[in-house]
C-alpha atoms as a PDB file:
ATOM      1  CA  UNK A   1     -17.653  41.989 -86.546  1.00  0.00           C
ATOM      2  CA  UNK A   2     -19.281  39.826 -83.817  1.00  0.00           C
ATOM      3  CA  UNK A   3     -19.679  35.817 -83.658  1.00  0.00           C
ATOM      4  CA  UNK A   4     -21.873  33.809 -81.723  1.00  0.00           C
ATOM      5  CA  UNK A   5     -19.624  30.733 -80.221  1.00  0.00           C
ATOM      6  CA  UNK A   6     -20.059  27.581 -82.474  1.00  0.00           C
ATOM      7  CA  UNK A   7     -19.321  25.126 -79.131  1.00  0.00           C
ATOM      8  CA  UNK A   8     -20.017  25.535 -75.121  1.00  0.00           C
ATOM      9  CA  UNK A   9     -17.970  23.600 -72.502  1.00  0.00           C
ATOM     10  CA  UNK A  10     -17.529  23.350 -68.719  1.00  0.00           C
ATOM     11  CA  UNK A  11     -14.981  22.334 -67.264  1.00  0.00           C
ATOM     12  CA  UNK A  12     -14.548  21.225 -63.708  1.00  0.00           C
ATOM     13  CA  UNK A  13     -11.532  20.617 -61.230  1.00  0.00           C
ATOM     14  CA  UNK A  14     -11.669  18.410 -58.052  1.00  0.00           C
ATOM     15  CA  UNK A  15      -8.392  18.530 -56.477  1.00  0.00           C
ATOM     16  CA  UNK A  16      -7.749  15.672 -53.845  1.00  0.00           C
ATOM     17  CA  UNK A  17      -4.853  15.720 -51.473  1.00  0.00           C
ATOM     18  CA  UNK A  18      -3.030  12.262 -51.164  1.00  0.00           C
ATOM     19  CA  UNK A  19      -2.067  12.190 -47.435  1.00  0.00           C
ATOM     20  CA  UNK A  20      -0.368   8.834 -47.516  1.00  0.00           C
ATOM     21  CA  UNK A  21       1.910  10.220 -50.622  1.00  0.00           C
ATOM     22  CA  UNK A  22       3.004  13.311 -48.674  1.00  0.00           C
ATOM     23  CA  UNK A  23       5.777  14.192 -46.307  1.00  0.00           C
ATOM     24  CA  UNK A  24       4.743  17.490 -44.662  1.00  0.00           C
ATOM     25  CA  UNK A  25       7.980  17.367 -42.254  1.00  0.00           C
ATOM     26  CA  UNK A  26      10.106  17.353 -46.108  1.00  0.00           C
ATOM     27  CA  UNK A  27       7.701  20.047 -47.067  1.00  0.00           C
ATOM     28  CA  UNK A  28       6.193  16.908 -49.883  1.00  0.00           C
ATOM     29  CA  UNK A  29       2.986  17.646 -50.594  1.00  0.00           C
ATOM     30  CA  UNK A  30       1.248  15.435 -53.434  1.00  0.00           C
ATOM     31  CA  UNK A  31      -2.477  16.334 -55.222  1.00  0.00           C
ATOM     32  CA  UNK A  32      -4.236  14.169 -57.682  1.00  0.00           C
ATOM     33  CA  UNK A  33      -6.832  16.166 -59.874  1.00  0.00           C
ATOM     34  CA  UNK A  34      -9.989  14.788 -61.189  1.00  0.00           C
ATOM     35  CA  UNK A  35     -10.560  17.323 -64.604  1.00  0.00           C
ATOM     36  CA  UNK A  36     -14.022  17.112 -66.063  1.00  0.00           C
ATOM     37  CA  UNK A  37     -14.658  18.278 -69.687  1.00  0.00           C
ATOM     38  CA  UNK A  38     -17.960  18.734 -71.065  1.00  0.00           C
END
């Protein structure tokens, strides 16, 4: 037996590298992620 969803979302990822944060030489590489729900 079938059902139709009760709820519809969207969700969206922006991923932003934080340059000042990293050390590529250590092989340190930070992200900060923006996470949108709706």
């Amino acid at each position: 037996m079938a059902t139709t969803p009760l709820y519809q979302f969207q969700v969206q990822v922006k991923p932003r590298y934080l340059a000042d944060q990293s050390a590529p030489v250590q092989e340190q590489y930070f992200f900060a992620y923006t996470i949108t729900i709706r």
